[in-house]
C-alpha atoms as a PDB file:
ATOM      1  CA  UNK A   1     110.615 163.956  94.810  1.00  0.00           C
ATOM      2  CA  UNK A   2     113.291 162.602  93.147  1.00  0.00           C
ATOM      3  CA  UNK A   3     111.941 159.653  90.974  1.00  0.00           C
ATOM      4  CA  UNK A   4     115.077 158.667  89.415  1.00  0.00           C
ATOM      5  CA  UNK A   5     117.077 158.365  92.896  1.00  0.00           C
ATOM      6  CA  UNK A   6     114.589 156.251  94.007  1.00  0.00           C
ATOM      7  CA  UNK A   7     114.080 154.112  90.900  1.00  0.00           C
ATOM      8  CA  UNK A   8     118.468 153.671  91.104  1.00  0.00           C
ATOM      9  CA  UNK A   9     117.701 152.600  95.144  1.00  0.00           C
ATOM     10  CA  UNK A  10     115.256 149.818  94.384  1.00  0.00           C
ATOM     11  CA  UNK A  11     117.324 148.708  91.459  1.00  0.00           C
ATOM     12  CA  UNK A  12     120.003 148.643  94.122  1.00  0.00           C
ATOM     13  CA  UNK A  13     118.169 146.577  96.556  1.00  0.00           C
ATOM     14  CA  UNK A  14     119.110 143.010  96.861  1.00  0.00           C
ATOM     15  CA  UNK A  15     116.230 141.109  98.204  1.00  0.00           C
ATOM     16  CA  UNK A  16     112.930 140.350  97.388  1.00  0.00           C
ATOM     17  CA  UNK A  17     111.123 140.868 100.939  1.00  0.00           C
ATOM     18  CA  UNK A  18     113.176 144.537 101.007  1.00  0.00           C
ATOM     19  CA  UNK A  19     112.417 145.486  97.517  1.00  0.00           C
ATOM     20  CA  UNK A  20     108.759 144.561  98.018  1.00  0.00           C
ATOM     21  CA  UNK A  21     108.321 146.764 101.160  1.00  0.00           C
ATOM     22  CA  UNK A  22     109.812 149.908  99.639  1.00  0.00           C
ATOM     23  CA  UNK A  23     108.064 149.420  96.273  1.00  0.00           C
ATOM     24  CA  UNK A  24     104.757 148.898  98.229  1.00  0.00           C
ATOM     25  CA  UNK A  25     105.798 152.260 100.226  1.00  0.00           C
ATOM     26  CA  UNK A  26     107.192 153.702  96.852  1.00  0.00           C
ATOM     27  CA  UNK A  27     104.070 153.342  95.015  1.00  0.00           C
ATOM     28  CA  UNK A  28     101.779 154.520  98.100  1.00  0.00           C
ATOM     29  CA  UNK A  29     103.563 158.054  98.260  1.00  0.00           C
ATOM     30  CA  UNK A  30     103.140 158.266  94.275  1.00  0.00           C
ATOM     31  CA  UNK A  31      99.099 157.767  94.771  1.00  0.00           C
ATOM     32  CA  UNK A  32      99.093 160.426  98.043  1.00  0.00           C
ATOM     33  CA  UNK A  33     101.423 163.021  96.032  1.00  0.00           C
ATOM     34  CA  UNK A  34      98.898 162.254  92.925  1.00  0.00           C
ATOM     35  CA  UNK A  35     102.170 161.687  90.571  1.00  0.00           C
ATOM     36  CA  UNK A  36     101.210 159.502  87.567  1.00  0.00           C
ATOM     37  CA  UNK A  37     104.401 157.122  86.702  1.00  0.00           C
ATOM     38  CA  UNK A  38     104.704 156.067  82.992  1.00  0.00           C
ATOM     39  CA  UNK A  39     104.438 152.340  81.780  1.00  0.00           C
ATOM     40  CA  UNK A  40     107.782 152.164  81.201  1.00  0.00           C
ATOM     41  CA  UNK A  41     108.364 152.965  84.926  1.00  0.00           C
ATOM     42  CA  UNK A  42     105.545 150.614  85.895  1.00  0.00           C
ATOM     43  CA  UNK A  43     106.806 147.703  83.831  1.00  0.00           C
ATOM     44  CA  UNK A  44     110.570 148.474  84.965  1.00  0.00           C
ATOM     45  CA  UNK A  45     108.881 147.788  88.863  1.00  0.00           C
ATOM     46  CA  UNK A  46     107.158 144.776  88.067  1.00  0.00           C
ATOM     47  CA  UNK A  47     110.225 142.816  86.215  1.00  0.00           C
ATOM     48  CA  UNK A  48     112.706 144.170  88.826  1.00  0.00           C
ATOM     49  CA  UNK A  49     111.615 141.742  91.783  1.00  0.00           C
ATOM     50  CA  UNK A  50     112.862 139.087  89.282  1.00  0.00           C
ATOM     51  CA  UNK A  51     116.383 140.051  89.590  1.00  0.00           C
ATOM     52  CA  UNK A  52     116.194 139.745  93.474  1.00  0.00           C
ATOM     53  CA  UNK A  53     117.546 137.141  95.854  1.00  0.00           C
ATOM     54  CA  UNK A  54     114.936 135.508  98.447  1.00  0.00           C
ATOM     55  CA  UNK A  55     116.390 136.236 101.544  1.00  0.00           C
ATOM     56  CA  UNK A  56     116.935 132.906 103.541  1.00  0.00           C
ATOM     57  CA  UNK A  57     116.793 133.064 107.492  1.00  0.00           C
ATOM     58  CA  UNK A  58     117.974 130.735 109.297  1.00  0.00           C
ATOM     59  CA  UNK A  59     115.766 129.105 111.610  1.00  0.00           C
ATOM     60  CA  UNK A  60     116.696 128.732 114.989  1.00  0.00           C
ATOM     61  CA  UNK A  61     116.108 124.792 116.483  1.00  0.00           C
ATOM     62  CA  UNK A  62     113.229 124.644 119.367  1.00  0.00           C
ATOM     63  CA  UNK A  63     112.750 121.951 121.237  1.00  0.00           C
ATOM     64  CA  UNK A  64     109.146 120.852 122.366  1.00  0.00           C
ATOM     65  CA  UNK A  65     110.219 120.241 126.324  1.00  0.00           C
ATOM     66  CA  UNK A  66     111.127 123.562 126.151  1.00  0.00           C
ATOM     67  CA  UNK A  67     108.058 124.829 125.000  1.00  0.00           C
ATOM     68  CA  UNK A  68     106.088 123.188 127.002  1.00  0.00           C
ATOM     69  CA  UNK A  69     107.530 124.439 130.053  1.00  0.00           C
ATOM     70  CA  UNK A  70     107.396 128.173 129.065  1.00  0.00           C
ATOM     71  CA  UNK A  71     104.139 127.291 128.377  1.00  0.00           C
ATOM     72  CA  UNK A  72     103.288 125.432 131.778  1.00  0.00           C
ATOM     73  CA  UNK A  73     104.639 128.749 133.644  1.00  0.00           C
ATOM     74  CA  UNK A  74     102.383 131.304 132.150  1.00  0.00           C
ATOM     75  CA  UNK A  75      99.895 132.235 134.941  1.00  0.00           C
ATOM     76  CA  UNK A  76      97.241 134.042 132.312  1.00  0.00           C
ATOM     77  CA  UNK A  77      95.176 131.442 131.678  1.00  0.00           C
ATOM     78  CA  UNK A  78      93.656 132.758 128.932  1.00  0.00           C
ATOM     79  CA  UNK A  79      97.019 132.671 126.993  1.00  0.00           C
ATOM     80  CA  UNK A  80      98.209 129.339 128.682  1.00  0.00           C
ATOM     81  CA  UNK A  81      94.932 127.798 126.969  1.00  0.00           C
ATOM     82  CA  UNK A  82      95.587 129.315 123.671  1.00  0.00           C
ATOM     83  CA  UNK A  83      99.362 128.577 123.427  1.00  0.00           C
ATOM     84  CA  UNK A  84      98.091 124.501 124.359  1.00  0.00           C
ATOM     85  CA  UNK A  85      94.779 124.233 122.169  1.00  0.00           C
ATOM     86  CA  UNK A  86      97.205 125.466 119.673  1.00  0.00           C
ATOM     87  CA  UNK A  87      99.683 122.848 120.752  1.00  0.00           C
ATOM     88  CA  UNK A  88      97.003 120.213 120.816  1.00  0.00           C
ATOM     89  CA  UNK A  89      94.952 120.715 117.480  1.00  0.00           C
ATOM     90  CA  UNK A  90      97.434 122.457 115.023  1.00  0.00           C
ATOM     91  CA  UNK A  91      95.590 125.068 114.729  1.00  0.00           C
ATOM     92  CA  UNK A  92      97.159 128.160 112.906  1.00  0.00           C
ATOM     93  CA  UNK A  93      96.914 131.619 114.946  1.00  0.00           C
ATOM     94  CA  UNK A  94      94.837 132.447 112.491  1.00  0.00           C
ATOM     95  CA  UNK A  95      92.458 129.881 113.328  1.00  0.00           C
ATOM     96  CA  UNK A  96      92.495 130.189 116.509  1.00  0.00           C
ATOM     97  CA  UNK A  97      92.049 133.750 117.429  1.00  0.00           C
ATOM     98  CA  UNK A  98      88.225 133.712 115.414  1.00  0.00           C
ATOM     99  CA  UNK A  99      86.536 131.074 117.556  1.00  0.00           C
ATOM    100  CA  UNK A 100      84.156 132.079 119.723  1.00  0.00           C
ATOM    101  CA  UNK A 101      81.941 130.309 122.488  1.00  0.00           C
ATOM    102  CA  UNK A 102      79.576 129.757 119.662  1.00  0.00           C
ATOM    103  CA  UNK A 103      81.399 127.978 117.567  1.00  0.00           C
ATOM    104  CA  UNK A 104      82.345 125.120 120.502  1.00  0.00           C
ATOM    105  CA  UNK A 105      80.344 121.990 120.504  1.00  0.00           C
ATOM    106  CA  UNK A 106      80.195 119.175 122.986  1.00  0.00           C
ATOM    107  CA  UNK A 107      79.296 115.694 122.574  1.00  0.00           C
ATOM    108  CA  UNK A 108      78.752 113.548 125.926  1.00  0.00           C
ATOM    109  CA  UNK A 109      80.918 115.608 127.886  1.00  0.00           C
ATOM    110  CA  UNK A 110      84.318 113.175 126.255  1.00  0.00           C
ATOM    111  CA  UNK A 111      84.731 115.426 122.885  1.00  0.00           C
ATOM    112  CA  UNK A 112      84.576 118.866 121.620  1.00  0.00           C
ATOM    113  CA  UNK A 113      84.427 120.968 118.649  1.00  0.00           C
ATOM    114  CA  UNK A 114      86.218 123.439 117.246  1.00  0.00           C
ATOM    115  CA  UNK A 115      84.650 125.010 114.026  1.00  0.00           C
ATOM    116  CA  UNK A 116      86.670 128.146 112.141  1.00  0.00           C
ATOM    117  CA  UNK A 117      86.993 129.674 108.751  1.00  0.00           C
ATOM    118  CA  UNK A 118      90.499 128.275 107.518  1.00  0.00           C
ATOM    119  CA  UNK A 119      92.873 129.576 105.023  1.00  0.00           C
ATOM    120  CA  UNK A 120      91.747 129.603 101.650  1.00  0.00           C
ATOM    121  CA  UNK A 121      88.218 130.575 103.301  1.00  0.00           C
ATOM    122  CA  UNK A 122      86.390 126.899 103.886  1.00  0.00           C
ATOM    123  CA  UNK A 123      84.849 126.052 107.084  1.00  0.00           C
ATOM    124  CA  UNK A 124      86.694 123.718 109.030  1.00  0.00           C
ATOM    125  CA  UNK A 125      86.707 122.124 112.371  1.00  0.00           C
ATOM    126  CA  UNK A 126      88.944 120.411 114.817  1.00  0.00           C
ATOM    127  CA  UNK A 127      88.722 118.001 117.883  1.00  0.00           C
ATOM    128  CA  UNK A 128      89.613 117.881 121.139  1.00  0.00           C
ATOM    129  CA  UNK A 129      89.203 114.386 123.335  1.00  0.00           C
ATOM    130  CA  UNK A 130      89.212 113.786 126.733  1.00  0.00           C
ATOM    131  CA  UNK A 131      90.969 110.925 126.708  1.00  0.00           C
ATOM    132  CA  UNK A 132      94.027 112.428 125.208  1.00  0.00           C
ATOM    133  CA  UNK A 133      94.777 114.819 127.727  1.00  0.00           C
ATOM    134  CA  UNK A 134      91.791 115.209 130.550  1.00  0.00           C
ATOM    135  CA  UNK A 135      93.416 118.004 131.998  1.00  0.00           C
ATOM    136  CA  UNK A 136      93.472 119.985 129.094  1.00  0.00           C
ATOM    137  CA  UNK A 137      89.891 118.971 128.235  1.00  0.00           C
ATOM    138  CA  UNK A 138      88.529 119.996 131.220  1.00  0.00           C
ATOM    139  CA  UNK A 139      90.310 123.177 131.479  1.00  0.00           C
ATOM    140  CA  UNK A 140      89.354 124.746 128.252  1.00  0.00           C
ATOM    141  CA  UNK A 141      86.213 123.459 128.568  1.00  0.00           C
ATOM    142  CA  UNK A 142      85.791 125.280 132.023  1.00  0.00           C
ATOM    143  CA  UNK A 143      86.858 127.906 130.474  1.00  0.00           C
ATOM    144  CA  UNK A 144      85.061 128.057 127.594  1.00  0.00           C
ATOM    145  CA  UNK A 145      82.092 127.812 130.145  1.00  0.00           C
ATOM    146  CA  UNK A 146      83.074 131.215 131.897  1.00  0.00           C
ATOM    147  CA  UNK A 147      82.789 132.911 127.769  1.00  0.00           C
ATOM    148  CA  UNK A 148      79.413 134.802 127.022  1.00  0.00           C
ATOM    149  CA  UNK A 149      78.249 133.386 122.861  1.00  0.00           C
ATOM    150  CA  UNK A 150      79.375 136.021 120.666  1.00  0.00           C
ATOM    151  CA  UNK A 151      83.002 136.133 122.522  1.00  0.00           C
ATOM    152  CA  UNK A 152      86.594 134.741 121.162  1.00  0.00           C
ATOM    153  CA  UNK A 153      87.777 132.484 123.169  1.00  0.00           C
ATOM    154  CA  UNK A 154      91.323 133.058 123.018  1.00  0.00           C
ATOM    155  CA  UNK A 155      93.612 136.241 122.405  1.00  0.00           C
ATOM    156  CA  UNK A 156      94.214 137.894 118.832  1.00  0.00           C
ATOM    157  CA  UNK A 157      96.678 136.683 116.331  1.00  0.00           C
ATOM    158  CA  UNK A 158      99.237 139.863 116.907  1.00  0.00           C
ATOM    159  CA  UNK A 159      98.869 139.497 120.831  1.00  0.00           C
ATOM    160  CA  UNK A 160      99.491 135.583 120.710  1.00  0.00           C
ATOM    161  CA  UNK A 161     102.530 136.078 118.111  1.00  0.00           C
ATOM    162  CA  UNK A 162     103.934 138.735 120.247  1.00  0.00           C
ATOM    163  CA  UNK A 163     103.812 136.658 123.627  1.00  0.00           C
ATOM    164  CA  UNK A 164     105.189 133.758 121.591  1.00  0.00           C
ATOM    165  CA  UNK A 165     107.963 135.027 120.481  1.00  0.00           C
ATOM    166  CA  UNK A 166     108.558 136.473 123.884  1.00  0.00           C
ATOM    167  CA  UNK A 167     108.758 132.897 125.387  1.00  0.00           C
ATOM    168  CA  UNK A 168     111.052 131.815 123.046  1.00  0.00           C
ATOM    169  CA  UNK A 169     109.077 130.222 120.147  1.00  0.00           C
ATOM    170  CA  UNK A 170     106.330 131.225 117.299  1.00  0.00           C
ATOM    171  CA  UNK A 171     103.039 130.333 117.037  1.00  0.00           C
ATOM    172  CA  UNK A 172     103.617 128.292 113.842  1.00  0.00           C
ATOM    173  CA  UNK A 173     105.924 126.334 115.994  1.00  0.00           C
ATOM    174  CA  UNK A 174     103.189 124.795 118.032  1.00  0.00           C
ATOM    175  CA  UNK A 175     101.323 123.669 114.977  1.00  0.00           C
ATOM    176  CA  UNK A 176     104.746 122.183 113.573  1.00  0.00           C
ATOM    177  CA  UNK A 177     105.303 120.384 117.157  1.00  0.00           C
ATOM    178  CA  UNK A 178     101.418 118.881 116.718  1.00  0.00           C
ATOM    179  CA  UNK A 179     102.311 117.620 113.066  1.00  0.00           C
ATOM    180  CA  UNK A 180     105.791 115.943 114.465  1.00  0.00           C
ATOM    181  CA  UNK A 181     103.946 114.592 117.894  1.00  0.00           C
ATOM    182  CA  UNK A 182     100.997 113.238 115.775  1.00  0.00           C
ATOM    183  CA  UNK A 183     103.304 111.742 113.018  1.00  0.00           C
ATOM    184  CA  UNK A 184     105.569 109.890 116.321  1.00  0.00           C
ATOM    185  CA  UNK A 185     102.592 108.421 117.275  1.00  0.00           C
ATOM    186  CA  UNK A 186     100.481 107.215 114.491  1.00  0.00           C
ATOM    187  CA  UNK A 187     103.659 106.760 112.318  1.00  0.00           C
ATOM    188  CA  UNK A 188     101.062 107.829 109.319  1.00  0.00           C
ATOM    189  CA  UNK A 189     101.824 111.117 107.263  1.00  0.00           C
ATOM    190  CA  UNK A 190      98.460 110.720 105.794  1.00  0.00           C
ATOM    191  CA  UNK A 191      97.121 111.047 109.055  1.00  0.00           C
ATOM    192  CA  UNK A 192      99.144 113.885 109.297  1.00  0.00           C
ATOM    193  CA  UNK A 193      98.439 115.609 106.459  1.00  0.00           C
ATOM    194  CA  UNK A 194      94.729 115.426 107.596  1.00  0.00           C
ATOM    195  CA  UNK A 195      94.337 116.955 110.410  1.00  0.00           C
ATOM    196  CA  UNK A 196      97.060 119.601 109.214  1.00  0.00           C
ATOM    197  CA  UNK A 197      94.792 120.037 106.324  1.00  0.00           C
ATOM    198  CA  UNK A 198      97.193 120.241 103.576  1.00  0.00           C
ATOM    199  CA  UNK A 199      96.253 120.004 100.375  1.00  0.00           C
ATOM    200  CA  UNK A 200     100.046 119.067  99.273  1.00  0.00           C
ATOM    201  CA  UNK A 201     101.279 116.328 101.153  1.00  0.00           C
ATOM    202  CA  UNK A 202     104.663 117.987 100.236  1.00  0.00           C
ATOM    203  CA  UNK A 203     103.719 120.591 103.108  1.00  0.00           C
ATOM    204  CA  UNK A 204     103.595 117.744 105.282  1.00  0.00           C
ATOM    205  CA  UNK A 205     107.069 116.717 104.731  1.00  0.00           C
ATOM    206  CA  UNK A 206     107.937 119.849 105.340  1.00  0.00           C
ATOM    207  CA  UNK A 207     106.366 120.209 109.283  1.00  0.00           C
ATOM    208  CA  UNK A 208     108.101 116.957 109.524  1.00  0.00           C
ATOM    209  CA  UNK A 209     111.932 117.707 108.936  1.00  0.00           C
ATOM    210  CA  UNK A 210     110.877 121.529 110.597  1.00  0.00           C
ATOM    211  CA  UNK A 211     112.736 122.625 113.115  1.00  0.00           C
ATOM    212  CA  UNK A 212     111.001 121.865 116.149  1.00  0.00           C
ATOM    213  CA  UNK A 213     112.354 118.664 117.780  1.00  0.00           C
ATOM    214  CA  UNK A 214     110.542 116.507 120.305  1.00  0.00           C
ATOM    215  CA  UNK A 215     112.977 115.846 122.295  1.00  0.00           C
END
């Protein structure tokens, strides 16, 4: 292996998400062919992501009706329910895909509970209220009746990001739409912040100018 073609490659590369991936893949072959690199090298591949340009995409504008109605036609409703609790809670895919039937609570049949391990790795929960949307109330909470205890609820974070971005949108779209919907109506970004669970209300501004529009 040539060491030094490689090293002139990476130097060459341009961004920091490329450079990362074939340093990661770089440094993986060096520990499978058992080839030591010096601390020169080492230091030289540590300092070089420095010199690299973030690569910016630019984010394509979704618009909640739209969503909605991709959602409305899925016939699984397994993944009709996750793409709306989702929709309805903010909760990251993530989140999501971990709860099972025993970690759903109900309190007089008109609320429910949602409990998870969130990011950062604190236990959190979420609600879910009749009287904001009885349909969907009562149909994840039939469903959730059909579950046995120790099974998820919903479908796995790959499988929901895959059938996501099939339809048209990404999962973190759905928790964007949630901060923009609940920000419309209470007209509170601390509110907002909240049930997002952001420890930086700076995130919050940013679900709020994202680009998922309402309307």
């Amino acid at each position: 292996m040539d060491i030094n073609a490689i090293l002139d490659k990476l130097r060459a590369t341009k961004h920091k998400g490329e450079y990362s991936k074939y340093k990661n893949a770089f440094l993986k072959l060096c520990a499978f062919l058992d080839i030591k690199l010096s601390i020169d090298i080492q230091s030289e591949l540590d300092n070089m992501i420095s010199e690299k340009k973030k690569k910016h995409r630019k984010l394509k504008t979704v618009k909640l009706p739209y969503i909605q109605k991709q959602i409305r036609g899925i016939r699984d409703k397994k993944l009709r329910l996750s793409f709306d609790t989702m929709l309805n809670t903010g909760l990251r895919v993530s989140e999501l895909s971990q709860i099972k039937k025993e970690d759903c609570f109900f309190f007089d049949d008109d609320r429910m509970e949602l409990t998870f391990i969130a990011k950062g790795g604190k236990q959190e929960k979420v609600f879910v209220q009749r009287e904001k949307d009885k349909n969907f109330f009562n149909a994840l909470s039939s469903f959730i009746d059909t579950c046995k205890d120790d099974e998820k609820i919903f479908y796995s974070s790959s499988y929901l990001q895959a059938r996501a971005k099939e339809k048209g949108f990404s999962c973190h779209d759905l928790r964007r739409a949630f901060a923009k919907v609940t920000y419309r109506d209470c007209k509170d970004i601390n509110t907002v912040q909240r049930l997002l669970r952001h420890s930086n209300i700076k995130n919050t501004k940013l679900y709020l100018k994202s680009k998922v529009k309402l309307t």
